[in-house]
C-alpha atoms as a PDB file:
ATOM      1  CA  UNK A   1      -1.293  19.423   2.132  1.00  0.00           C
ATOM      2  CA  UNK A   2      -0.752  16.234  -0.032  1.00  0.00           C
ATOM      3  CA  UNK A   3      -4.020  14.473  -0.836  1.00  0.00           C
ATOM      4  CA  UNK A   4      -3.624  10.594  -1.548  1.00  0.00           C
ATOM      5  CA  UNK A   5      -6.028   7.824  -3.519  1.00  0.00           C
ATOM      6  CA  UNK A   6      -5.508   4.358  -3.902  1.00  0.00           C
ATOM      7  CA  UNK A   7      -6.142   2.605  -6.850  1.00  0.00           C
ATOM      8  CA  UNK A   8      -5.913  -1.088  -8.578  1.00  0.00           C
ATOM      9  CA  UNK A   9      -7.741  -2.934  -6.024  1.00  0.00           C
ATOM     10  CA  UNK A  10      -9.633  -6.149  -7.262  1.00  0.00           C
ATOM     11  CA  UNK A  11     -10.863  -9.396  -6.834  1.00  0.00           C
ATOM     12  CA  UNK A  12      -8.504 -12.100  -7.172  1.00  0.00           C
ATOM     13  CA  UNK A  13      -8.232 -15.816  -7.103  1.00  0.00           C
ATOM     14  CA  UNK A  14      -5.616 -16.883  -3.979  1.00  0.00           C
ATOM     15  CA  UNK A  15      -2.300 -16.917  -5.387  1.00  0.00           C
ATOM     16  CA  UNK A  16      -3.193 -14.249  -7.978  1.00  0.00           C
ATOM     17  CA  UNK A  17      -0.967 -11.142  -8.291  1.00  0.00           C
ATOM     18  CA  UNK A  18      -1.947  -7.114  -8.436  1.00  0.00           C
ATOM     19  CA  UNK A  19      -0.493  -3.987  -8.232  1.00  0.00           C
ATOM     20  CA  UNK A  20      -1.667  -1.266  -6.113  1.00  0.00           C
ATOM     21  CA  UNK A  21      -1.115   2.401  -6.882  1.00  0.00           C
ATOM     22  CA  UNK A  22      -0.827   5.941  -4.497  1.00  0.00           C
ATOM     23  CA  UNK A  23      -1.521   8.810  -5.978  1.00  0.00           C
ATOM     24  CA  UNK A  24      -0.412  12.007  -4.929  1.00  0.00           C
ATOM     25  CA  UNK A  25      -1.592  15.293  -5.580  1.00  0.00           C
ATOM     26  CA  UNK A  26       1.136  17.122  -4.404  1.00  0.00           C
ATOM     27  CA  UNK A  27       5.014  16.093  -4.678  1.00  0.00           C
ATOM     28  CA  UNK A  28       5.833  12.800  -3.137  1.00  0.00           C
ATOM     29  CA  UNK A  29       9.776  13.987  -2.323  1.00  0.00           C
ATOM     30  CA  UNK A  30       8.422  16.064   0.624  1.00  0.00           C
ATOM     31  CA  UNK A  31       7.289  12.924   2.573  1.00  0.00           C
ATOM     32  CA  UNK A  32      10.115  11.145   3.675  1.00  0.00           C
ATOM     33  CA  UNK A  33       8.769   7.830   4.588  1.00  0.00           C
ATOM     34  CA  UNK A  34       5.224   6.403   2.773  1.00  0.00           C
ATOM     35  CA  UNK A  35       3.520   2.926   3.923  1.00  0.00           C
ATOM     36  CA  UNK A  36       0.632   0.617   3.358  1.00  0.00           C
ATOM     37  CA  UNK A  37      -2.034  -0.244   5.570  1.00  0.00           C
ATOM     38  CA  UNK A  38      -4.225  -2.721   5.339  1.00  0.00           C
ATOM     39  CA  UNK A  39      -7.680  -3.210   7.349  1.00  0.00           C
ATOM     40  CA  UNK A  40      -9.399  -6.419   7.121  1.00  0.00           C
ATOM     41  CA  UNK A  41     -12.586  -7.277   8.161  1.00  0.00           C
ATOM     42  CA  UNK A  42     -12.924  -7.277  11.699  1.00  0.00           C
ATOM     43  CA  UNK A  43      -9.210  -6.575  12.155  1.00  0.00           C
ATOM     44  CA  UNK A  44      -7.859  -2.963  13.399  1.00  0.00           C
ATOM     45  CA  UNK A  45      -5.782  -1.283   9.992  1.00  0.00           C
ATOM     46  CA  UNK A  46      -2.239  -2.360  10.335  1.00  0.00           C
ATOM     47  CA  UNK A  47       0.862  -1.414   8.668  1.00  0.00           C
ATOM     48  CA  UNK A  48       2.408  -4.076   6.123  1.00  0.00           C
ATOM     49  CA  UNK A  49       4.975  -1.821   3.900  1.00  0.00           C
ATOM     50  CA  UNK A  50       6.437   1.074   4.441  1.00  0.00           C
ATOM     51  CA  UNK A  51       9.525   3.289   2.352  1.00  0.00           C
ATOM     52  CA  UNK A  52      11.458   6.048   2.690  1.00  0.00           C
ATOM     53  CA  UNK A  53      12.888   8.566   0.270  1.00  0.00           C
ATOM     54  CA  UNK A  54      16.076   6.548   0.387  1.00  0.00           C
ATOM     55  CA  UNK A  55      14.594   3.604  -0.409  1.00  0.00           C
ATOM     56  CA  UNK A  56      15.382   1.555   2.834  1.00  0.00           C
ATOM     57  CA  UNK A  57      12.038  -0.503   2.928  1.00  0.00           C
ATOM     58  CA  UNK A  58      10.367  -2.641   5.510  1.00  0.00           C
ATOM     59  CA  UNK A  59       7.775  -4.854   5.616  1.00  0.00           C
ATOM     60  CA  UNK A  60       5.447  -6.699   8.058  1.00  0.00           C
ATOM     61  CA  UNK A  61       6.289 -10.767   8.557  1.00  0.00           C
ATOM     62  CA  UNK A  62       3.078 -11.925   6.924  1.00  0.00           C
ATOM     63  CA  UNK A  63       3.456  -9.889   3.554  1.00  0.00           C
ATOM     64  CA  UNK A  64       7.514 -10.682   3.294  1.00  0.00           C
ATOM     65  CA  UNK A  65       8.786 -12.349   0.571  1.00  0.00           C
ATOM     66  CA  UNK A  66       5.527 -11.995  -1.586  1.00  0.00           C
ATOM     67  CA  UNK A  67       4.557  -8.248  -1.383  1.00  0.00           C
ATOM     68  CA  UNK A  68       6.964  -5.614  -2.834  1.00  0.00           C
ATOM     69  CA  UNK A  69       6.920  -1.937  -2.456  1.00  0.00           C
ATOM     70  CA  UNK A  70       8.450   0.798  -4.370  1.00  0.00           C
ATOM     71  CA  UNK A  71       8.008   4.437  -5.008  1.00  0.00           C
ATOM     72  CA  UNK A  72       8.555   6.734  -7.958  1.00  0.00           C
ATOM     73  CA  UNK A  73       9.040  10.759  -6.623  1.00  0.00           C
ATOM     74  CA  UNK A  74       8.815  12.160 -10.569  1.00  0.00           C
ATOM     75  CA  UNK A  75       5.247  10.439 -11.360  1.00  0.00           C
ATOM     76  CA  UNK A  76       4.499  11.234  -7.504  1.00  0.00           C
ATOM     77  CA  UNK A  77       3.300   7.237  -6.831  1.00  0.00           C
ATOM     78  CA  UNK A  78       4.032   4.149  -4.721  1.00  0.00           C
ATOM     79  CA  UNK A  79       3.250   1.003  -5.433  1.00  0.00           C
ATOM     80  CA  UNK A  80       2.457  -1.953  -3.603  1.00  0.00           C
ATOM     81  CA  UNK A  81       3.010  -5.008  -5.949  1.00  0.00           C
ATOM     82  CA  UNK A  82       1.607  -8.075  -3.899  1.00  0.00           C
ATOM     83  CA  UNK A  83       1.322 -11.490  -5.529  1.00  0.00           C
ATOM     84  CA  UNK A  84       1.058 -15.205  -4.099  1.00  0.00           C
ATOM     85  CA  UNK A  85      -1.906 -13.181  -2.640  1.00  0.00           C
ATOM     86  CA  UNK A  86      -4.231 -15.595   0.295  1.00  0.00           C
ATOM     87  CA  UNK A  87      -7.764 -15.054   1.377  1.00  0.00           C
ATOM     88  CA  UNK A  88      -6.224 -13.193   4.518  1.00  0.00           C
ATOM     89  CA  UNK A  89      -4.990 -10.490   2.378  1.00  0.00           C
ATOM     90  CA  UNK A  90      -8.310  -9.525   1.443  1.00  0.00           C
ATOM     91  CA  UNK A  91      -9.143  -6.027   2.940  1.00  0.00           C
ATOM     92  CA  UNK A  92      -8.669  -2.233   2.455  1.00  0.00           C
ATOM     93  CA  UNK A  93      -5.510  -1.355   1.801  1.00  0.00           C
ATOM     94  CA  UNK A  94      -4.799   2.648   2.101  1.00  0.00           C
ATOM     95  CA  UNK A  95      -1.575   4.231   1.764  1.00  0.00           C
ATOM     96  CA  UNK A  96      -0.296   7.289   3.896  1.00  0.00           C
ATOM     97  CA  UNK A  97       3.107   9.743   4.697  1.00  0.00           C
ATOM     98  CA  UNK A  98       4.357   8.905   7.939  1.00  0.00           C
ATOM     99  CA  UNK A  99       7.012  10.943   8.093  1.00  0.00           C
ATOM    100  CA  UNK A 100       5.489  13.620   8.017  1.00  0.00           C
ATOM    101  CA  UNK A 101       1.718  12.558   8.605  1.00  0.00           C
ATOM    102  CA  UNK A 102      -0.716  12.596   5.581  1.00  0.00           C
ATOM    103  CA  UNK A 103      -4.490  12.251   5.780  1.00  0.00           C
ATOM    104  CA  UNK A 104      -6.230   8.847   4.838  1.00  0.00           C
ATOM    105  CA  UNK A 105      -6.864   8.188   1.467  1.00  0.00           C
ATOM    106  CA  UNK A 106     -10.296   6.733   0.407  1.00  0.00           C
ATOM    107  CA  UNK A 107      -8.484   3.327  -0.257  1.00  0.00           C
ATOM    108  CA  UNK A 108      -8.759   0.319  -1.806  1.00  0.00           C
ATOM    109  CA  UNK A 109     -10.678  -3.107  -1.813  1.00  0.00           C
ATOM    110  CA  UNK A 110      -9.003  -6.368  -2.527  1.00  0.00           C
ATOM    111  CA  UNK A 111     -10.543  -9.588  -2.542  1.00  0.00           C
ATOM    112  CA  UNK A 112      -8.619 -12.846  -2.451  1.00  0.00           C
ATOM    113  CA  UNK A 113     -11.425 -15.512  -3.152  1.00  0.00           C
ATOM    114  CA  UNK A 114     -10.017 -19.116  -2.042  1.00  0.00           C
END
């Protein structure tokens, strides 16, 4: 089964930029569709991004327009490049294959300081 970890979480100043990375340890090209979640504190983990193996993409209202995901199936990553980044986006983020299900990564922290 295809293990995950996150990587490239931070702390940031609001309106600061980083990229997230997904590792996996098996190939990518078997999941069809990949996401990010993000849990903030207090908040239940929610689904912001999400990709498919033909690249149609969606993403949640509050991240449009400032997050961007992408995937690469020969290095076996996704990415989740987020900038004009606001307190409110501080959180663990955690990617995951939806289609078919993957276990949780460990994931990562980011902090947007204001």
């Amino acid at each position: 089964q295809v293990q995950l970890v996150e990587s490239g979480g931070g702390l940031v100043q609001a309106g600061g930029s980083l990229r997230l990375s997904c590792t996996a340890s098996g190939t990518m090209r078997e999941i069809n569709t990949m996401a990010w979640y993000r849990q903030s504190p207090g908040k239940q983990r929610e689904l912001i991004a999400h990709i498919t193996n033909g690249d149609l993409i969606d993403y949640e209202d509050s991240v449009k327009g400032r997050f961007t995901i992408s995937r690469d199936d020969v290095k076996n990553v996704i990415y989740l490049q987020m900038s004009s980044l606001k307190p409110e986006d501080t959180g663990v983020y955690y990617c995951k294959g939806i289609v078919p299900i993957t276990p949780w990564g460990p994931g990562t922290q980011v902090t947007v300081s204001s």
